[in-house]
N, C-alpha and C. Protein backbone atom coordinates (compact mmCIF):
# COMPACT_ATOMS: atom_id res chain seq x y z
N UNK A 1 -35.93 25.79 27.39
CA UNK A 1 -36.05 26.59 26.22
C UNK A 1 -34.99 26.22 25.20
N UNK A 2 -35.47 25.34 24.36
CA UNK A 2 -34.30 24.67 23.53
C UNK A 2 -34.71 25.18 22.12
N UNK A 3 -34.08 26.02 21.28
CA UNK A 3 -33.82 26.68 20.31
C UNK A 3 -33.97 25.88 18.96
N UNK A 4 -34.70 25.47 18.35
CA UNK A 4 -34.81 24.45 17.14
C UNK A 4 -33.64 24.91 16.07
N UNK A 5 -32.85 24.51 15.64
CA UNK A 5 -31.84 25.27 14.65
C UNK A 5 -32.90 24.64 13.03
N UNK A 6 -32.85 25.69 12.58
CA UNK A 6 -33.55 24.67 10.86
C UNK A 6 -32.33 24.94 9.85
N UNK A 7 -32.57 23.26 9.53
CA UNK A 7 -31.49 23.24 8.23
C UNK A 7 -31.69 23.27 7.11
N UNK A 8 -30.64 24.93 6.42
CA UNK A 8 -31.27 25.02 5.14
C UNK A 8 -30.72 23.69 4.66
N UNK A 9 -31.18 23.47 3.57
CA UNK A 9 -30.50 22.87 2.32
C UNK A 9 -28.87 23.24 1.85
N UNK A 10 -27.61 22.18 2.22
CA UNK A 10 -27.09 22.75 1.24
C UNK A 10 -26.57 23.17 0.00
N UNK A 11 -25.91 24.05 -0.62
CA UNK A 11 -25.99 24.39 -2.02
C UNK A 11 -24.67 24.28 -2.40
N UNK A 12 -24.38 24.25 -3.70
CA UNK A 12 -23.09 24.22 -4.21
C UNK A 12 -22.97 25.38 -5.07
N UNK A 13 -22.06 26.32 -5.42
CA UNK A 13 -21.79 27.45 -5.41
C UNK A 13 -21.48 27.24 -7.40
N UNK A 14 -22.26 27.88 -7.83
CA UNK A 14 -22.33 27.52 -9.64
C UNK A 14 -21.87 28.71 -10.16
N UNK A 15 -21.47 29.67 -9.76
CA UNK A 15 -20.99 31.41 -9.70
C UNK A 15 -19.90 31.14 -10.66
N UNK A 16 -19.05 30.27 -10.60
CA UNK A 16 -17.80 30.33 -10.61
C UNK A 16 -17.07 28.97 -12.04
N UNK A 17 -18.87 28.34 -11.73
CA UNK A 17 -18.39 26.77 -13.08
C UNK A 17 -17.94 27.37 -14.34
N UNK A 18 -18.13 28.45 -14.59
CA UNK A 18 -18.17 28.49 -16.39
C UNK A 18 -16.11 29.01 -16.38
N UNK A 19 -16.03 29.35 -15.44
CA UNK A 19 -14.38 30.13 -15.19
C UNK A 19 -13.71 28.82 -15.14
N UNK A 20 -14.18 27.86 -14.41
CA UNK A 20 -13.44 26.36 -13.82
C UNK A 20 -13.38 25.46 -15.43
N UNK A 21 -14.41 25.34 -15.79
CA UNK A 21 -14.58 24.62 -17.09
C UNK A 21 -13.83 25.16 -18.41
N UNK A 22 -13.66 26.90 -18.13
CA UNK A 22 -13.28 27.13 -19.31
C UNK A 22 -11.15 27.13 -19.44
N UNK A 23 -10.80 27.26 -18.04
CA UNK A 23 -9.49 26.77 -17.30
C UNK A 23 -9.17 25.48 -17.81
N UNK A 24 -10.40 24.74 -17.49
CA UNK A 24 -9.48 22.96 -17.59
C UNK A 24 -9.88 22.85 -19.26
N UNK A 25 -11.09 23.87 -20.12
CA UNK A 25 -10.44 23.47 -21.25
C UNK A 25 -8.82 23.87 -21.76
N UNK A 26 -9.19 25.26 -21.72
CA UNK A 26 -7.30 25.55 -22.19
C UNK A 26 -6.26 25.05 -21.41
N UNK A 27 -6.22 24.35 -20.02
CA UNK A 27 -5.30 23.24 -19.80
C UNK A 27 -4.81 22.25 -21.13
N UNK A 28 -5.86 21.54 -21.11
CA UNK A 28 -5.69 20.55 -22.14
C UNK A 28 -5.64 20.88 -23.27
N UNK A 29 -6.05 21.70 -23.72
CA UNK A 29 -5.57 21.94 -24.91
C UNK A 29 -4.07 22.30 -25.30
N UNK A 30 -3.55 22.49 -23.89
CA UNK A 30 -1.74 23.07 -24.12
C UNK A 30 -1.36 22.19 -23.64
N UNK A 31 -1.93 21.61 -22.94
CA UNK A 31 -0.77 20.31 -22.70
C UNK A 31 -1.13 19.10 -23.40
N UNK A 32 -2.07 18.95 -24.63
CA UNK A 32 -2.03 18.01 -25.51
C UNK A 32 -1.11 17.87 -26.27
N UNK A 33 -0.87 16.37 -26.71
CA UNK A 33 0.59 16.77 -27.98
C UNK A 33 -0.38 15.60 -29.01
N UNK A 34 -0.27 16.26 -30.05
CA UNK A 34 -0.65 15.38 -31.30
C UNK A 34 0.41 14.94 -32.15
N UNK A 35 0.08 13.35 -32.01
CA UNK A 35 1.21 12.81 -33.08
C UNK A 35 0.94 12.72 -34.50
N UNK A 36 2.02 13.35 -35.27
CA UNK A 36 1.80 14.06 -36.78
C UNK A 36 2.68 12.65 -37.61
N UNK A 37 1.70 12.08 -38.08
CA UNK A 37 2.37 10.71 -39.17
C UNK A 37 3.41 11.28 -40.13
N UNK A 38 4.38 10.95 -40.28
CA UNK A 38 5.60 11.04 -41.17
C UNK A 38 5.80 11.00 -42.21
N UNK A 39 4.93 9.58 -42.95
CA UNK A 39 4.65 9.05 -43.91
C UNK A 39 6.21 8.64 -44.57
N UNK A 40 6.30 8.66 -45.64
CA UNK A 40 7.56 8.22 -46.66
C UNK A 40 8.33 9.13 -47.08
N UNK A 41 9.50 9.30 -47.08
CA UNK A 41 10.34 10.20 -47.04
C UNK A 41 10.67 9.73 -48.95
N UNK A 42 10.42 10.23 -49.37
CA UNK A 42 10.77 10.50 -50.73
C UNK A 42 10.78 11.85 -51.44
N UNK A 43 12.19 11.38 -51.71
CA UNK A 43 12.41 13.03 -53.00
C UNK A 43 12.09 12.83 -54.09
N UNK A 44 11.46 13.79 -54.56
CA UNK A 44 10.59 13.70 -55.84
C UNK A 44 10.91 14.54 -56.81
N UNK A 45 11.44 14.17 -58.62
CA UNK A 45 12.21 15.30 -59.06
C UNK A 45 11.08 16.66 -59.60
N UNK A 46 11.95 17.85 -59.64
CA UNK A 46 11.08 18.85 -59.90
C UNK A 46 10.43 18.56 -61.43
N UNK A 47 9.58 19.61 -61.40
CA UNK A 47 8.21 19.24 -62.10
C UNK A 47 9.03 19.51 -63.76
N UNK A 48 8.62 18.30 -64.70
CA UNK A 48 9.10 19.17 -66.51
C UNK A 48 10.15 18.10 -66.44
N UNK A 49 10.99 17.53 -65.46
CA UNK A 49 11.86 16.81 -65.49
C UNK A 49 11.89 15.35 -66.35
N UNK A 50 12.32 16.00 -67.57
CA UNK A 50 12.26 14.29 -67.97
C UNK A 50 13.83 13.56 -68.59
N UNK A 51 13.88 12.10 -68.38
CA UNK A 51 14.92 11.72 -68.88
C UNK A 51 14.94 10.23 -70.00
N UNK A 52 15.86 10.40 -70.89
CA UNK A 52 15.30 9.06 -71.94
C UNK A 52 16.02 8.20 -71.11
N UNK A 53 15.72 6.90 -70.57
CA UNK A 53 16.17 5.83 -69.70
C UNK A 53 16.13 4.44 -70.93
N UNK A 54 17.26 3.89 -70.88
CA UNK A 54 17.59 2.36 -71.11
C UNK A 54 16.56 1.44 -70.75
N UNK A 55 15.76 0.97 -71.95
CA UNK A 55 15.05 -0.41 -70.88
C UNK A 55 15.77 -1.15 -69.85
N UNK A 56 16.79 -1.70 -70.80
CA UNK A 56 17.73 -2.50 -69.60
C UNK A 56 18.32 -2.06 -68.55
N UNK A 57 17.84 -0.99 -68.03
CA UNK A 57 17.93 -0.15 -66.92
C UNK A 57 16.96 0.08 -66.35
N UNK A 58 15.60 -0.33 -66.80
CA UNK A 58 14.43 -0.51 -65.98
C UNK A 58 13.95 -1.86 -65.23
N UNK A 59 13.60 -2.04 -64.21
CA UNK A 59 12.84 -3.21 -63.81
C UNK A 59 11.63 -2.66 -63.13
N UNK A 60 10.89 -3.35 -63.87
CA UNK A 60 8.92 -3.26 -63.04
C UNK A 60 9.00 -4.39 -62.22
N UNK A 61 7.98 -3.62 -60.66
CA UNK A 61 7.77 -4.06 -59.68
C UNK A 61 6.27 -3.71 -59.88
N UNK A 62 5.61 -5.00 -59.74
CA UNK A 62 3.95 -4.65 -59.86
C UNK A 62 3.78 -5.36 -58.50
N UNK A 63 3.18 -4.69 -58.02
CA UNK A 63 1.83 -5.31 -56.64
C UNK A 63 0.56 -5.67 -56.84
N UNK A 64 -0.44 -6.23 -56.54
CA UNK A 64 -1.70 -6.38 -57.06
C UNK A 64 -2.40 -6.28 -55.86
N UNK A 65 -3.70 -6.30 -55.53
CA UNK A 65 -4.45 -5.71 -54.53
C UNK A 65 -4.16 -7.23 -53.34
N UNK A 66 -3.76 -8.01 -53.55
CA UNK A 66 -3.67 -9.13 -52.68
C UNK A 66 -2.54 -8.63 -52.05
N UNK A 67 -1.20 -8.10 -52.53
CA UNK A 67 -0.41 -8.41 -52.07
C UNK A 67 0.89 -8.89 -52.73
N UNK A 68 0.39 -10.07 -53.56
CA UNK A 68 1.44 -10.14 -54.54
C UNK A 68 2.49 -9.66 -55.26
N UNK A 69 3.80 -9.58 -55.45
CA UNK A 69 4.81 -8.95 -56.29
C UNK A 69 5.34 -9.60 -57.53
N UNK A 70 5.10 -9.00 -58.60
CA UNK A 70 5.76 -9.55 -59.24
C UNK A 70 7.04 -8.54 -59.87
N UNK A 71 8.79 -9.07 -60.14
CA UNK A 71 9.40 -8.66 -59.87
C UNK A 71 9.96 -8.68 -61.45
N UNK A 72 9.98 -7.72 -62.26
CA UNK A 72 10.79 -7.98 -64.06
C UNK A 72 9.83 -9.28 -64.56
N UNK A 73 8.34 -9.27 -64.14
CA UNK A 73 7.56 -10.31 -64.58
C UNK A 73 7.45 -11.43 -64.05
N UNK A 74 8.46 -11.55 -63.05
CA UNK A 74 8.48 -13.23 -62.30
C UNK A 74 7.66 -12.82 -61.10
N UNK A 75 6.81 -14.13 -60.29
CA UNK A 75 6.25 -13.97 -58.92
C UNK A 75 7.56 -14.01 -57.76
N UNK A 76 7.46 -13.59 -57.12
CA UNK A 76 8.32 -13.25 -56.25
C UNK A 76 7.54 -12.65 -54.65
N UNK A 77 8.08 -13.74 -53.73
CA UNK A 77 7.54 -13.12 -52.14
C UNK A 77 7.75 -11.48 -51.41
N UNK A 78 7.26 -11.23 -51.00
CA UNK A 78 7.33 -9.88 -50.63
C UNK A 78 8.82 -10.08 -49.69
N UNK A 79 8.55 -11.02 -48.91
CA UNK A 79 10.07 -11.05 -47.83
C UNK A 79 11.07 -11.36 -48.91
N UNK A 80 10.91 -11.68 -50.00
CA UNK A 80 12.45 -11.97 -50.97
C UNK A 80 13.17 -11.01 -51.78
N UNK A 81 11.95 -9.73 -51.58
CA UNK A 81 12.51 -8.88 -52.68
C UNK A 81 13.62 -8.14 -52.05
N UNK A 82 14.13 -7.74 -51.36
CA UNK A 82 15.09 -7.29 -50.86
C UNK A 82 16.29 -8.25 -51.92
N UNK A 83 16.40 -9.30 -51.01
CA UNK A 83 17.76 -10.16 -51.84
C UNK A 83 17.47 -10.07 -53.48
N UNK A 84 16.64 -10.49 -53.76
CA UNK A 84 16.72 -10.17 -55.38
C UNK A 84 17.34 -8.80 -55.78
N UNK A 85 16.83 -7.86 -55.03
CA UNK A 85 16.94 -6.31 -55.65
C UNK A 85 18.77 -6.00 -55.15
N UNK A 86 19.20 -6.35 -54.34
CA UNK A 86 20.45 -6.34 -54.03
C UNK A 86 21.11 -7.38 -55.20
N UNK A 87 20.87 -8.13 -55.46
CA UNK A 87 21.69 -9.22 -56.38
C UNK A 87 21.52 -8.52 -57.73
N UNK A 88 20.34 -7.84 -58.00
CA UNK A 88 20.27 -7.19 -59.70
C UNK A 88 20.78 -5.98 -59.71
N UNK A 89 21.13 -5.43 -58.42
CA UNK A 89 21.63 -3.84 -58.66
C UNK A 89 23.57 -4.24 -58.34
N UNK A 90 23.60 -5.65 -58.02
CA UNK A 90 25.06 -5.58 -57.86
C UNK A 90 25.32 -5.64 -59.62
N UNK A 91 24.45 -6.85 -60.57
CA UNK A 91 24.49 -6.85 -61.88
C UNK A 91 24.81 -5.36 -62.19
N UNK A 92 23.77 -4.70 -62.22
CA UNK A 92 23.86 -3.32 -63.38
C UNK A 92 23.46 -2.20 -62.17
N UNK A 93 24.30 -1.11 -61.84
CA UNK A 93 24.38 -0.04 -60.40
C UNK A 93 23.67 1.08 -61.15
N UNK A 94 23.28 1.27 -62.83
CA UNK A 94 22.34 2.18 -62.58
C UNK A 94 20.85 1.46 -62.90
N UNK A 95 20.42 0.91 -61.95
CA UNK A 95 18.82 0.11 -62.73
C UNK A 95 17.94 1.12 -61.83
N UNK A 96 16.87 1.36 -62.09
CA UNK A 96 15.83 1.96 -61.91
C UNK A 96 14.54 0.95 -61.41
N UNK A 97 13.97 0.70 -60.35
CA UNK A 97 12.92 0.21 -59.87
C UNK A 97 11.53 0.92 -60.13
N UNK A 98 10.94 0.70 -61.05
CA UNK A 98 9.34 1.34 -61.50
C UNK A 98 8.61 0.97 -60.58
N UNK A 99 8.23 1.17 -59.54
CA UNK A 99 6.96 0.50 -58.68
C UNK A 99 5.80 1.08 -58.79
N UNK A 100 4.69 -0.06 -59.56
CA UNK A 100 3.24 0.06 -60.10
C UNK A 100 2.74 -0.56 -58.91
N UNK A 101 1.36 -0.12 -58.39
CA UNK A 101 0.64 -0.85 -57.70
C UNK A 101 -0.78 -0.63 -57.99
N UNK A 102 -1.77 -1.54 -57.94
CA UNK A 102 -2.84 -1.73 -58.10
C UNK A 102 -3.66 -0.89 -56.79
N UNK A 103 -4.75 0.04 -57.63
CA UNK A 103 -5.32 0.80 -56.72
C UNK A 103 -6.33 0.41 -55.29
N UNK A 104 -6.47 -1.29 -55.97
CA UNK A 104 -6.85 -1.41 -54.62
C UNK A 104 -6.14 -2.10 -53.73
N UNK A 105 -4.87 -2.07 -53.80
CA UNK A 105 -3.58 -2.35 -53.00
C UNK A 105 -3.28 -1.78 -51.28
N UNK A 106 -3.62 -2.93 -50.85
CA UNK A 106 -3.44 -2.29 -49.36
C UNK A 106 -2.18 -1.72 -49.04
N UNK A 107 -2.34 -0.61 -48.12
CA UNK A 107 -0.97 0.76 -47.67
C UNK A 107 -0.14 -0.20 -47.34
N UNK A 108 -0.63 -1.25 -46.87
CA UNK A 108 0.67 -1.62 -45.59
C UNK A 108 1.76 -2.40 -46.42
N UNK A 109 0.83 -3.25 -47.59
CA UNK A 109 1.94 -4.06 -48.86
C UNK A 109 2.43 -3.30 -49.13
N UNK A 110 1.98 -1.95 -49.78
CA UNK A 110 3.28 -0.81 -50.63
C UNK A 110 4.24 -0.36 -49.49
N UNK A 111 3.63 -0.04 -48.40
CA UNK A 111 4.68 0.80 -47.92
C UNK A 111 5.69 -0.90 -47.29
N UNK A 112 5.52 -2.15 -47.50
CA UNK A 112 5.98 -3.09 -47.30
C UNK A 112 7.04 -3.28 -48.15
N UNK A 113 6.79 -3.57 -49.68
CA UNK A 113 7.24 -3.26 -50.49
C UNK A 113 8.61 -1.91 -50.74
N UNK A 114 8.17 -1.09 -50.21
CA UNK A 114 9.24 0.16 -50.55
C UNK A 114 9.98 0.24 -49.39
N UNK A 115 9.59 -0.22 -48.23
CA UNK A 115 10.91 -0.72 -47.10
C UNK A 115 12.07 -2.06 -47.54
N UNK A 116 11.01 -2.70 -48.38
CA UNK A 116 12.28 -3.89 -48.77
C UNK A 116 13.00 -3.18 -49.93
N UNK A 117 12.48 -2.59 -50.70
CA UNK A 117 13.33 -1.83 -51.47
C UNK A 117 14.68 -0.84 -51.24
N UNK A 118 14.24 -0.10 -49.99
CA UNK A 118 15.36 0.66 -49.00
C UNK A 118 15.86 -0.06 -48.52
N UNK A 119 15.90 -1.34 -47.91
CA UNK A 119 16.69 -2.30 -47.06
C UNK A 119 17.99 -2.85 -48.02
N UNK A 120 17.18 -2.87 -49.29
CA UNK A 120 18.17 -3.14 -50.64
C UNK A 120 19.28 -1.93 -51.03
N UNK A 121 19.42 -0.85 -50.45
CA UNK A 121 20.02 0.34 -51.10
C UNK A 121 19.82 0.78 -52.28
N UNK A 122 18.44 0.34 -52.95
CA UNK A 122 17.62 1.03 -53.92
C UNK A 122 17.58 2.52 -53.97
N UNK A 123 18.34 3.06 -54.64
CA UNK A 123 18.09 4.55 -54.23
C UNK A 123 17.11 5.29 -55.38
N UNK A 124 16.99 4.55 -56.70
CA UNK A 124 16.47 4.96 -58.13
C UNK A 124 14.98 4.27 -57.66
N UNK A 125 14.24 4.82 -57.74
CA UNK A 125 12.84 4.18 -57.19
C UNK A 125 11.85 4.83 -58.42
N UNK A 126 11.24 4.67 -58.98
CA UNK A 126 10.15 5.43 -59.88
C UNK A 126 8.75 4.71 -59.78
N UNK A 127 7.73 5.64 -58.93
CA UNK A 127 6.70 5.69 -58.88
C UNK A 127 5.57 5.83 -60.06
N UNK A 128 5.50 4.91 -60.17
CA UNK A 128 4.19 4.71 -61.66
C UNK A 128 3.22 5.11 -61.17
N UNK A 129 1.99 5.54 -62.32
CA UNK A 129 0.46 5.76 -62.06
C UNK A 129 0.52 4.81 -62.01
N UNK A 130 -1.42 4.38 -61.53
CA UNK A 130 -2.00 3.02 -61.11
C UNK A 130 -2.93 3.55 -62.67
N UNK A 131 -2.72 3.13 -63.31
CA UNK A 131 -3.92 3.66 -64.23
C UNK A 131 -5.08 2.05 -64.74
């Protein structure tokens, strides 16, 4: 007299998924960290601020969408502007750097550009429209 055992099917217990799923979302969501871009640290003067400036206290820095610099009108390499801008601010300590760039100027030349400018101890920087 041998007893047949029958096998249910087994099941996996779904009672409980929506509690499990909604756990491992707010896990991750607190233990995510999002990295927040920095961008360019520039002080910018308050608004109405205006001042009459010396030409000969200005130099234009134009970029063009290639890449190119040209520096008080001359072509000039992007890796050179540093030494130039150190050699013209030893000339005259209050000059002012206008930097124009062409709107379809890739980020990475300007922000290329305004690191060689800081590497120079450029501290007078003036941001032109692209008009």
């Amino acid at each position: 007299m041998s007893k047949k055992r029958r096998f249910k099917g087994g099941e996996i217990p779904t009672s409980s998924m929506a509690d499990i799923a909604f756990l491992l979302l707010i896990f991750f969501l607190v233990t995510t960290t999002i990295d927040i871009d920095k961008g360019l640290g520039i002080i910018l003067p308050a608004e109405g601020e205006e001042l009459e400036i010396k030409k000969t206290n200005i130099l234009n820095c134009l970029i063009n969408s290639q890449g190119n610099v040209l520096l008080g009108g001359d072509p000039i390499a992007l890796k050179d502007v540093n030494k130039e801008i150190r050699r013209r601010l030893a000339e005259n300590n209050k000059l002012i750097i206008s930097v124009k760039a062409h709107e379809k100027t890739k980020y990475g030349d300007y922000v290329s550009l305004i690191d060689q400018l800081k590497r120079a101890n450029a501290t007078r920087i003036s941001i032109a429209d692209a008009e």
